[in-house]
PDB file of N, CA and C in Angstrom:
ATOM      1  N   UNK A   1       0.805  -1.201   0.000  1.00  0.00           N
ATOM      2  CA  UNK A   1       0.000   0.000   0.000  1.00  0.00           C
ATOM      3  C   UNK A   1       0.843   1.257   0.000  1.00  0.00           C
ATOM      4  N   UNK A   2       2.268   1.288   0.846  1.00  0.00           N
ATOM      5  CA  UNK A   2       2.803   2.376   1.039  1.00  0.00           C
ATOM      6  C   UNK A   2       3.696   2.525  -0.392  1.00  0.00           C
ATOM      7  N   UNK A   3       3.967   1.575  -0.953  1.00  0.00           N
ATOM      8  CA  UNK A   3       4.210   1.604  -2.200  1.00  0.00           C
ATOM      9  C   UNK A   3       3.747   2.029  -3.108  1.00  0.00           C
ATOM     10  N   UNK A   4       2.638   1.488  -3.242  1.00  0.00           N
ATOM     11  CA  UNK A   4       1.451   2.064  -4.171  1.00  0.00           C
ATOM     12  C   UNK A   4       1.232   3.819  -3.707  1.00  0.00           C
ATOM     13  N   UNK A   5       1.247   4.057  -3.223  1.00  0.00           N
ATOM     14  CA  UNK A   5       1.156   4.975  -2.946  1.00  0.00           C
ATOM     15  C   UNK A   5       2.171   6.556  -2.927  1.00  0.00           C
ATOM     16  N   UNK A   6       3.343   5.960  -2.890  1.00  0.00           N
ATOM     17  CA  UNK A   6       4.687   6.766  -3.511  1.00  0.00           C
ATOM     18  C   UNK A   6       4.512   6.925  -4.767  1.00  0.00           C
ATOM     19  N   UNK A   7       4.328   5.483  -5.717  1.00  0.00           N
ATOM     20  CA  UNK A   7       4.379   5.605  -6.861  1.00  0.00           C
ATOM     21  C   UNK A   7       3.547   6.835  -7.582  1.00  0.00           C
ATOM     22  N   UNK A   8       1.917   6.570  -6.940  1.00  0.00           N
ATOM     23  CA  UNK A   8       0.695   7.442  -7.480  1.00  0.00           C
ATOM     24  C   UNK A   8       1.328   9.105  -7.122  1.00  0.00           C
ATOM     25  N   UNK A   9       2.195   8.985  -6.244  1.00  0.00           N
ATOM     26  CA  UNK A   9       2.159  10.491  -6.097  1.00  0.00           C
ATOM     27  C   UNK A   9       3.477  10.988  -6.646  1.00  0.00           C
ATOM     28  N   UNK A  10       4.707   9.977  -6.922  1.00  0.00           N
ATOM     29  CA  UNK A  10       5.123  10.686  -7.882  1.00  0.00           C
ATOM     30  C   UNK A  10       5.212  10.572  -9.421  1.00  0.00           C
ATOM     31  N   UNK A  11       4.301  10.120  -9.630  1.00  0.00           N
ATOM     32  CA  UNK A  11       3.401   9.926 -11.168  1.00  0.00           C
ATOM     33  C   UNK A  11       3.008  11.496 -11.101  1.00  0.00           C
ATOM     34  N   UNK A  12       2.190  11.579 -10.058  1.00  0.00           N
ATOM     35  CA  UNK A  12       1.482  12.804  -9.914  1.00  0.00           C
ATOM     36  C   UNK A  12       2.176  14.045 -10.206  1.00  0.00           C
ATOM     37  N   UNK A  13       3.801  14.031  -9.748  1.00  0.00           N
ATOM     38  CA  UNK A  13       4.513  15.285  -9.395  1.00  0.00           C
ATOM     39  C   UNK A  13       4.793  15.343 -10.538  1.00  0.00           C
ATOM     40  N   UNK A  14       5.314  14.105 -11.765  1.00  0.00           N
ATOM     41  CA  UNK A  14       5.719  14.162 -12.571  1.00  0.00           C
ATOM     42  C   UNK A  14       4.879  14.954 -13.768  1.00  0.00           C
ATOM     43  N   UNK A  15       3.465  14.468 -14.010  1.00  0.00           N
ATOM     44  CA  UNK A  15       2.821  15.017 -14.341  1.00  0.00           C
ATOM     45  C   UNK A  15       2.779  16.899 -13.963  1.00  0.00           C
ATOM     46  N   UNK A  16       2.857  17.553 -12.455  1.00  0.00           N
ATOM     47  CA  UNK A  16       3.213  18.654 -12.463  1.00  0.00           C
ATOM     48  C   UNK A  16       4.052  19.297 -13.178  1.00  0.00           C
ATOM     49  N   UNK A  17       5.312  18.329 -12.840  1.00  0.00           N
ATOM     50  CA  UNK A  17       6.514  19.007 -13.278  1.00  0.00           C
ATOM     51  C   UNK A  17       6.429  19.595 -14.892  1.00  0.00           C
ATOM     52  N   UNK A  18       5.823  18.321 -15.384  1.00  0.00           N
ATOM     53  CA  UNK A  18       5.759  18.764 -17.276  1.00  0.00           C
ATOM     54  C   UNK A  18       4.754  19.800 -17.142  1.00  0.00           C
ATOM     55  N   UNK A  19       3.802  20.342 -16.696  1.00  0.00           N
ATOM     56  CA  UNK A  19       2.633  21.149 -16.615  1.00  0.00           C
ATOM     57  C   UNK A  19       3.326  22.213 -16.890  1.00  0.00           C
ATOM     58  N   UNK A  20       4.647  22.255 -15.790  1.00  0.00           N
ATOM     59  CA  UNK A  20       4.994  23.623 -14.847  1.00  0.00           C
ATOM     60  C   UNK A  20       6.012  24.019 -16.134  1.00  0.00           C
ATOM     61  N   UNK A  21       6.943  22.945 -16.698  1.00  0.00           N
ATOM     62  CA  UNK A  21       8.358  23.441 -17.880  1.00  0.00           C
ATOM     63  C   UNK A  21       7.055  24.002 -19.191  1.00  0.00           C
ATOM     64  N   UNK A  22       6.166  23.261 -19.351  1.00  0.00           N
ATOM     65  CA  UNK A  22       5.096  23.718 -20.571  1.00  0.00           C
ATOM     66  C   UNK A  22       4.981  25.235 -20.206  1.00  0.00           C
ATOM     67  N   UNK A  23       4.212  25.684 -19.061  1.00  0.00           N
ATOM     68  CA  UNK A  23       3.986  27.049 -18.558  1.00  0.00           C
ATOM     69  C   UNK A  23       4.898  28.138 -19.024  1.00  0.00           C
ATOM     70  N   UNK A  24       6.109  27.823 -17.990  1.00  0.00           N
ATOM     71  CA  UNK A  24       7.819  28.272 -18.174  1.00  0.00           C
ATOM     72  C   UNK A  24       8.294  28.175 -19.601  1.00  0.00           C
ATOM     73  N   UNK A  25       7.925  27.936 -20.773  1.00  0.00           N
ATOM     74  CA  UNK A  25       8.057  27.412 -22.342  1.00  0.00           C
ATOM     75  C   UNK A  25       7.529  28.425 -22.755  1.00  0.00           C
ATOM     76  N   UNK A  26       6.036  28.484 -22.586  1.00  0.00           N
ATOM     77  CA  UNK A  26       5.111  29.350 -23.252  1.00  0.00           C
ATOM     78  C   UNK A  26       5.401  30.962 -22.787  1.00  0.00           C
ATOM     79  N   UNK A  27       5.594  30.830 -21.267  1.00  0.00           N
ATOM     80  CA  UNK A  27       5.897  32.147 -20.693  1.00  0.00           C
ATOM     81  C   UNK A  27       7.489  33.079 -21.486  1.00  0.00           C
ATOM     82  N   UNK A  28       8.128  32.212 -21.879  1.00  0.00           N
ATOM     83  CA  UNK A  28       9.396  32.294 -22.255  1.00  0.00           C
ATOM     84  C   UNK A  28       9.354  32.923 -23.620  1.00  0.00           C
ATOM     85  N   UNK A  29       8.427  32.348 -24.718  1.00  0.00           N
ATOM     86  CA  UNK A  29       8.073  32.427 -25.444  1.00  0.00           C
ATOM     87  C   UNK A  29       7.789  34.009 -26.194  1.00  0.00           C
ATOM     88  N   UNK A  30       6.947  34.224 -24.936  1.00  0.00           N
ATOM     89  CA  UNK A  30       6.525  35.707 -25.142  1.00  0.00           C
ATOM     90  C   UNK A  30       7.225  36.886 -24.247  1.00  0.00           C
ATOM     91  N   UNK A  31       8.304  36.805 -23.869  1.00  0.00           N
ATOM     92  CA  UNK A  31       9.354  37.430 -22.537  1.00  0.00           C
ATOM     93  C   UNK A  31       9.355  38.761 -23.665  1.00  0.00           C
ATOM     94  N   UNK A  32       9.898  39.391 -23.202  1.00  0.00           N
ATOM     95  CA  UNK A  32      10.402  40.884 -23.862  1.00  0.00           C
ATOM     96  C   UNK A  32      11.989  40.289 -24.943  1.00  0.00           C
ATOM     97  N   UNK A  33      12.205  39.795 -23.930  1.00  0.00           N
ATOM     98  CA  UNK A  33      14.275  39.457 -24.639  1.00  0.00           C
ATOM     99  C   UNK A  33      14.106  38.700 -25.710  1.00  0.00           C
ATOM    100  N   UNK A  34      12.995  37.426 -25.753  1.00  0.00           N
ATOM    101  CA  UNK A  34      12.456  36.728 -27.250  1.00  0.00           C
ATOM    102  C   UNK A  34      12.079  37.504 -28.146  1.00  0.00           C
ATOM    103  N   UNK A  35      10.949  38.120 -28.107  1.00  0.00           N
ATOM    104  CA  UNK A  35      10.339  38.908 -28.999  1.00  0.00           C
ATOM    105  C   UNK A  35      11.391  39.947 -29.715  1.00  0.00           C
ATOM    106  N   UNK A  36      12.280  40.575 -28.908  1.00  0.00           N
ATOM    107  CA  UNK A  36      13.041  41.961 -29.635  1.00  0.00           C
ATOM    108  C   UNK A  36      14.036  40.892 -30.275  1.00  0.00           C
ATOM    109  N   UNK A  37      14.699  39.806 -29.825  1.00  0.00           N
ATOM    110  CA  UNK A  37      15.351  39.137 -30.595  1.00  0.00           C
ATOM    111  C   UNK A  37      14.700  38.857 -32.209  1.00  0.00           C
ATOM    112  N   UNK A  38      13.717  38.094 -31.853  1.00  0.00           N
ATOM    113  CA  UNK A  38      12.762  37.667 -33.309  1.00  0.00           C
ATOM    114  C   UNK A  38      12.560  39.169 -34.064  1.00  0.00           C
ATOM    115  N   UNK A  39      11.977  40.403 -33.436  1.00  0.00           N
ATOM    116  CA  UNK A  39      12.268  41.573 -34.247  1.00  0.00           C
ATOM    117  C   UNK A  39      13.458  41.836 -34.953  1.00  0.00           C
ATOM    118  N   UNK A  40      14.251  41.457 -34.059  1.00  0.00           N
ATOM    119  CA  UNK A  40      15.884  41.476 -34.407  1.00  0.00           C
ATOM    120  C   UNK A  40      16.230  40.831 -36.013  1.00  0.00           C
ATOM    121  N   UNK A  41      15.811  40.476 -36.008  1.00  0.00           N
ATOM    122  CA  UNK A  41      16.296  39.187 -37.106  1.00  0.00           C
ATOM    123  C   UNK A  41      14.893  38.998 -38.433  1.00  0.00           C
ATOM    124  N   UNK A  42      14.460  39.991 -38.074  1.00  0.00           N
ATOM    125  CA  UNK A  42      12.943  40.132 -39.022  1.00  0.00           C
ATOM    126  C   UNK A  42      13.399  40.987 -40.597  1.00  0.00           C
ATOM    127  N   UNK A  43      13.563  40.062 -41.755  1.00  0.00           N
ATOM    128  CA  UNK A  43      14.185  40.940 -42.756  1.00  0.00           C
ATOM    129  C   UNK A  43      13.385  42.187 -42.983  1.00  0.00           C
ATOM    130  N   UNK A  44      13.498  43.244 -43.942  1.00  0.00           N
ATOM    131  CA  UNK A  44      13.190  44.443 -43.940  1.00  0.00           C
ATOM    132  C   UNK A  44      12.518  45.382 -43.157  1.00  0.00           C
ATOM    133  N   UNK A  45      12.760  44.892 -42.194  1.00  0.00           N
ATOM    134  CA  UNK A  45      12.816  45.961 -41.053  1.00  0.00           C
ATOM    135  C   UNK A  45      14.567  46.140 -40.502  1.00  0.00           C
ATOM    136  N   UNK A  46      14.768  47.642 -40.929  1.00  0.00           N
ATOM    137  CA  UNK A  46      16.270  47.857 -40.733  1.00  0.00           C
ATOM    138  C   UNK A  46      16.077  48.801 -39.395  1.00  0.00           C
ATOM    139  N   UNK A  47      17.244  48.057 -37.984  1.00  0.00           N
ATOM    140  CA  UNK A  47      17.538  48.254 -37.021  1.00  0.00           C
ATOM    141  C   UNK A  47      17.653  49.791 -36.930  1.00  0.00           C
ATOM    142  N   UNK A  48      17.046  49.922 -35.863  1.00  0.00           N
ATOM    143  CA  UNK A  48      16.589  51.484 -35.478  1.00  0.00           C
ATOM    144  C   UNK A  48      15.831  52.098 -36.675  1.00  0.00           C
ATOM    145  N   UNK A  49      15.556  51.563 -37.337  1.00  0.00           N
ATOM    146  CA  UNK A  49      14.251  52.634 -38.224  1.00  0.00           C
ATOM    147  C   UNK A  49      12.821  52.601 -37.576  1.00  0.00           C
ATOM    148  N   UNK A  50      12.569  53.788 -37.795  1.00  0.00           N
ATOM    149  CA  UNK A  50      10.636  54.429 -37.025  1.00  0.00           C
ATOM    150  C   UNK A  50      10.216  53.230 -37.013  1.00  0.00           C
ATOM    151  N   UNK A  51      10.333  52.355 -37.526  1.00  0.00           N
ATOM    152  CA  UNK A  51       9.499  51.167 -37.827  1.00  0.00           C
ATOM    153  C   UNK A  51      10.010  50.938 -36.859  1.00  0.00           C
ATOM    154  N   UNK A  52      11.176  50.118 -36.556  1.00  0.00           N
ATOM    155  CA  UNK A  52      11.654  49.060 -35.454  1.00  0.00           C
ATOM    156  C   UNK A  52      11.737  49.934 -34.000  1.00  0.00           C
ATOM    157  N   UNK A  53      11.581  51.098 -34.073  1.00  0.00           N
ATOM    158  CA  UNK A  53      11.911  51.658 -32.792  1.00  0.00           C
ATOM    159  C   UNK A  53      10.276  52.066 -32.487  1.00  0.00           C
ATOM    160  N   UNK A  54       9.443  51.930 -33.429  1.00  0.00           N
ATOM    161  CA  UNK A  54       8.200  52.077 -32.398  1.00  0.00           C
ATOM    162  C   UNK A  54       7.452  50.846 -32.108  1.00  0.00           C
ATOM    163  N   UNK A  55       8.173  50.157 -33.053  1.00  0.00           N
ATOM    164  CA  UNK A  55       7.949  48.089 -32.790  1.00  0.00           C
ATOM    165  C   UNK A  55       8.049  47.982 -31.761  1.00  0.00           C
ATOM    166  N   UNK A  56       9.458  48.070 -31.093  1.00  0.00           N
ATOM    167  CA  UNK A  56       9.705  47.865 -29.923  1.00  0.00           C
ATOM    168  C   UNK A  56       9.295  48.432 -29.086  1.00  0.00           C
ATOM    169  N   UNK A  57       8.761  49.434 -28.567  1.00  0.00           N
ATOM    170  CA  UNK A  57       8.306  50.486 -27.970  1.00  0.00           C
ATOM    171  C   UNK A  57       6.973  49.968 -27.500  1.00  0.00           C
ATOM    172  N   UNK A  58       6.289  49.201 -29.311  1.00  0.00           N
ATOM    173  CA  UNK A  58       4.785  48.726 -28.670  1.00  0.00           C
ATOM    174  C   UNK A  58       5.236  47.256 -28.342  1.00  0.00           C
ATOM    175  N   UNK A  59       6.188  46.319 -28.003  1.00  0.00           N
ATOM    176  CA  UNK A  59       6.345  45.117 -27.926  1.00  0.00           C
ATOM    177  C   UNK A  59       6.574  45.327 -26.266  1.00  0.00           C
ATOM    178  N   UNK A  60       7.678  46.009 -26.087  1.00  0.00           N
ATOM    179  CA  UNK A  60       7.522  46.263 -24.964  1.00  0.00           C
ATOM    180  C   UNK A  60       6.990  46.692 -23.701  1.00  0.00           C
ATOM    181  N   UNK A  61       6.057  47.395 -24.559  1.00  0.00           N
ATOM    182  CA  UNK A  61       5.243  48.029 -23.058  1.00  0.00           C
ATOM    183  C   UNK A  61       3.308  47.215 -22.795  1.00  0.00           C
ATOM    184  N   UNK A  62       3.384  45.914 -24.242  1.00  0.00           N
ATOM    185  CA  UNK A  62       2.285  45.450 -24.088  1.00  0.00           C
ATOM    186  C   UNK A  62       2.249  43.806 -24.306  1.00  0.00           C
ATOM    187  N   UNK A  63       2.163  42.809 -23.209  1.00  0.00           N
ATOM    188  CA  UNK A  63       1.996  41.481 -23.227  1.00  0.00           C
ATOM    189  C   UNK A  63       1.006  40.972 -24.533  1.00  0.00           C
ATOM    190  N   UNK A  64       0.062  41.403 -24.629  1.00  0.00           N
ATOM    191  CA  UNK A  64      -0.877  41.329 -25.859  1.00  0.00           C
ATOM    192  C   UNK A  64      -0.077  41.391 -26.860  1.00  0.00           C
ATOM    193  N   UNK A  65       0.620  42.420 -27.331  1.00  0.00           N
ATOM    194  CA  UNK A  65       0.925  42.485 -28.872  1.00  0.00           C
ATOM    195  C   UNK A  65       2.321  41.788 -28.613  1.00  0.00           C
ATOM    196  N   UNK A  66       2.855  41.353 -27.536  1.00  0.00           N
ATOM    197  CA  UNK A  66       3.664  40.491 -27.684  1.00  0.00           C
ATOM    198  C   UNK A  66       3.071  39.013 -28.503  1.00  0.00           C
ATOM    199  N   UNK A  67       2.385  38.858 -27.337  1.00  0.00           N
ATOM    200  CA  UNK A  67       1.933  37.426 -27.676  1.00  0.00           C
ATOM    201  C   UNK A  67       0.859  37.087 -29.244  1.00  0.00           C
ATOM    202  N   UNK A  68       0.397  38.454 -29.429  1.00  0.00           N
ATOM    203  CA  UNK A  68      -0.288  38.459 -30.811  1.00  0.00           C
ATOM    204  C   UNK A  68       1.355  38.199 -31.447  1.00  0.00           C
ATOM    205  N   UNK A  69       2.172  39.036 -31.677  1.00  0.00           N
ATOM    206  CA  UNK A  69       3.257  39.015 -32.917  1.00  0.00           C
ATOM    207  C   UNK A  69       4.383  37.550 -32.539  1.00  0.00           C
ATOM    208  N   UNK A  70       4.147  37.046 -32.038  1.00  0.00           N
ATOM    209  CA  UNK A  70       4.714  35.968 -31.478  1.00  0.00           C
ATOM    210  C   UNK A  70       4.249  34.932 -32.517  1.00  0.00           C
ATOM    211  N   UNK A  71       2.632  34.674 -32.410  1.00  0.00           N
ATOM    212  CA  UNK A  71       1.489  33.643 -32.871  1.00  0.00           C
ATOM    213  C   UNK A  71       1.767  34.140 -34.395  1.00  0.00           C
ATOM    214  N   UNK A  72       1.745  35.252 -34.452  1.00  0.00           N
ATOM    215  CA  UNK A  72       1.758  35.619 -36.431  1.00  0.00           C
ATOM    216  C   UNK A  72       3.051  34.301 -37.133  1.00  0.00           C
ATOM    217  N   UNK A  73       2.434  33.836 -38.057  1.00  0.00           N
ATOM    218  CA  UNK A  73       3.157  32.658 -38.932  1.00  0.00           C
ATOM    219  C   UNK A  73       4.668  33.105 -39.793  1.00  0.00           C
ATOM    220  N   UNK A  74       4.141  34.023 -40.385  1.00  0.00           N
ATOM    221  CA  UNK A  74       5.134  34.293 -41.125  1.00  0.00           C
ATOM    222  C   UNK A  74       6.156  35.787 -40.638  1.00  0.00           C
ATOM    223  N   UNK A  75       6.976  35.878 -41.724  1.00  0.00           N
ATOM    224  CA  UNK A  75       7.759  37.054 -40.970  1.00  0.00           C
ATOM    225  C   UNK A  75       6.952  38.644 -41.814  1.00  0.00           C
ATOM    226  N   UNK A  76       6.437  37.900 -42.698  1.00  0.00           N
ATOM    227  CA  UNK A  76       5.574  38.879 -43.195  1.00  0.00           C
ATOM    228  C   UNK A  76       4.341  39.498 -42.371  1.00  0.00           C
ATOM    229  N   UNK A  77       3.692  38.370 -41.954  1.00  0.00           N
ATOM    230  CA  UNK A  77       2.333  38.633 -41.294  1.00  0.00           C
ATOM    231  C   UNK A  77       2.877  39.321 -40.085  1.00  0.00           C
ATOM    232  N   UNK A  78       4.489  39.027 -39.154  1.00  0.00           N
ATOM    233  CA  UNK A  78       4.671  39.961 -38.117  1.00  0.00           C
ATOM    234  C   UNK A  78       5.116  41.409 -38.817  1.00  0.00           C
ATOM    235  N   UNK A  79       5.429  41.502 -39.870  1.00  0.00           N
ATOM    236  CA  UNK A  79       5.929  43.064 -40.134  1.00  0.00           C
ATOM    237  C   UNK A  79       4.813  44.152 -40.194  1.00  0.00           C
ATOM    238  N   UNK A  80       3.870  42.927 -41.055  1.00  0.00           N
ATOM    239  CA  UNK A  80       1.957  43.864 -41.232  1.00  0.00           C
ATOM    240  C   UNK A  80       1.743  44.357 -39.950  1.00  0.00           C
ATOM    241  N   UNK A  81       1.794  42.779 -38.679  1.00  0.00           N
ATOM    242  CA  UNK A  81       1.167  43.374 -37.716  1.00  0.00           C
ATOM    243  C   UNK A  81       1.915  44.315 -36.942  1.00  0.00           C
ATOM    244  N   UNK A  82       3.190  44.722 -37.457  1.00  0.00           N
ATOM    245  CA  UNK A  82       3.976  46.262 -36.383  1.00  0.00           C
ATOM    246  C   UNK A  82       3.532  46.839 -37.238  1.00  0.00           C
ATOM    247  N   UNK A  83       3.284  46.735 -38.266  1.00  0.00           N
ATOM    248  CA  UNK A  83       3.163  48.222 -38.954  1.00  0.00           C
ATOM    249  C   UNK A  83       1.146  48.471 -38.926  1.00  0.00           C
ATOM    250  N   UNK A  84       0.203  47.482 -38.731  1.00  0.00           N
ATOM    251  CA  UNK A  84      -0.828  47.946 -38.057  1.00  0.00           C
ATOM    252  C   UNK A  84      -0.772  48.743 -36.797  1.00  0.00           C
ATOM    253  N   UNK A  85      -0.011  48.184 -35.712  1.00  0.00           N
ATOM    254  CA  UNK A  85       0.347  48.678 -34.562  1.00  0.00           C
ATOM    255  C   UNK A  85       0.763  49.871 -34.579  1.00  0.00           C
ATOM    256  N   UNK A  86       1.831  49.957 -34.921  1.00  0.00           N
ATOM    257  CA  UNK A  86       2.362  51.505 -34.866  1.00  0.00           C
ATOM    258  C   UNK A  86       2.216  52.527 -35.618  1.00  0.00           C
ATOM    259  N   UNK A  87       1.200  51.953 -36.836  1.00  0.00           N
ATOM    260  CA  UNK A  87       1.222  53.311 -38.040  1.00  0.00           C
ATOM    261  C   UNK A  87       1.654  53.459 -38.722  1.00  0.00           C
ATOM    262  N   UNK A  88       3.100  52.694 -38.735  1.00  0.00           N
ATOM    263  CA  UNK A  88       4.191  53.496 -39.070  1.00  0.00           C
ATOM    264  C   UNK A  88       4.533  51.878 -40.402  1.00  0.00           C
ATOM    265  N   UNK A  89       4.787  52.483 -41.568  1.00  0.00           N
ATOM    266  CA  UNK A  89       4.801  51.317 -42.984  1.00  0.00           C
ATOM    267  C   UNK A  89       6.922  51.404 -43.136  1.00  0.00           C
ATOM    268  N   UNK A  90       7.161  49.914 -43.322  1.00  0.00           N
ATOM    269  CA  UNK A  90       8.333  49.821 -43.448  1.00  0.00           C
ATOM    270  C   UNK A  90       8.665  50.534 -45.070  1.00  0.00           C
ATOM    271  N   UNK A  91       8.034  50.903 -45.655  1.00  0.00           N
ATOM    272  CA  UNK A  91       8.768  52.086 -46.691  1.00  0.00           C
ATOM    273  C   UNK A  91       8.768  53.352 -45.848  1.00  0.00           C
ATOM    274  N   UNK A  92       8.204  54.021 -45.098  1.00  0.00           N
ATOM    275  CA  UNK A  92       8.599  55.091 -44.518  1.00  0.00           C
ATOM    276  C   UNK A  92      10.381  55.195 -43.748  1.00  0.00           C
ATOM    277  N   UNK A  93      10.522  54.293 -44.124  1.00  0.00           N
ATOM    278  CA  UNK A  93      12.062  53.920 -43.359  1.00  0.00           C
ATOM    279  C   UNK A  93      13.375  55.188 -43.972  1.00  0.00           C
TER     280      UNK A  93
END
């Protein structure tokens, strides 16, 4: 019984544990330091242009449009969605 019973509970923890690295994954995912990286590395958007400096500006100061430009598929669909966001069109560069 006392056996059975270790086992069930650390089945149990184990099960936590993956819950908790999934959480910590997803949370990670959408951090500030990910996102400006992935901006980072986003072709035609050139570093420090209006574009990328009000990108960041709205990446940073909002969990939402993190996690929206995160979910966007392509690197296209994230450039649309900074440049919905901020106004601001990567030819204005």
């Amino acid at each position: 019984m006392v056996v059975e019973a270790c086992v069930k509970r650390t089945e149990a923890l184990e099960v936590k544990n993956k819950i908790a690295e999934r959480m910590l994954e997803r949370q990670e995912a959408f951090s500030v330091e990910n996102v400006l990286e992935i901006l980072y590395a986003l072709p035609e958007v050139r570093e420090w242009s209006p574009l990328y400096e009000a990108a960041m500006e709205t990446l940073i100061d909002n969990e939402g449009n993190r996690r929206a430009f995160v979910t966007m598929k392509t690197d296209e669909a994230k450039i649309r969605f900074l440049e919905l966001r901020t106004k601001i069109k990567r030819d204005d560069d």
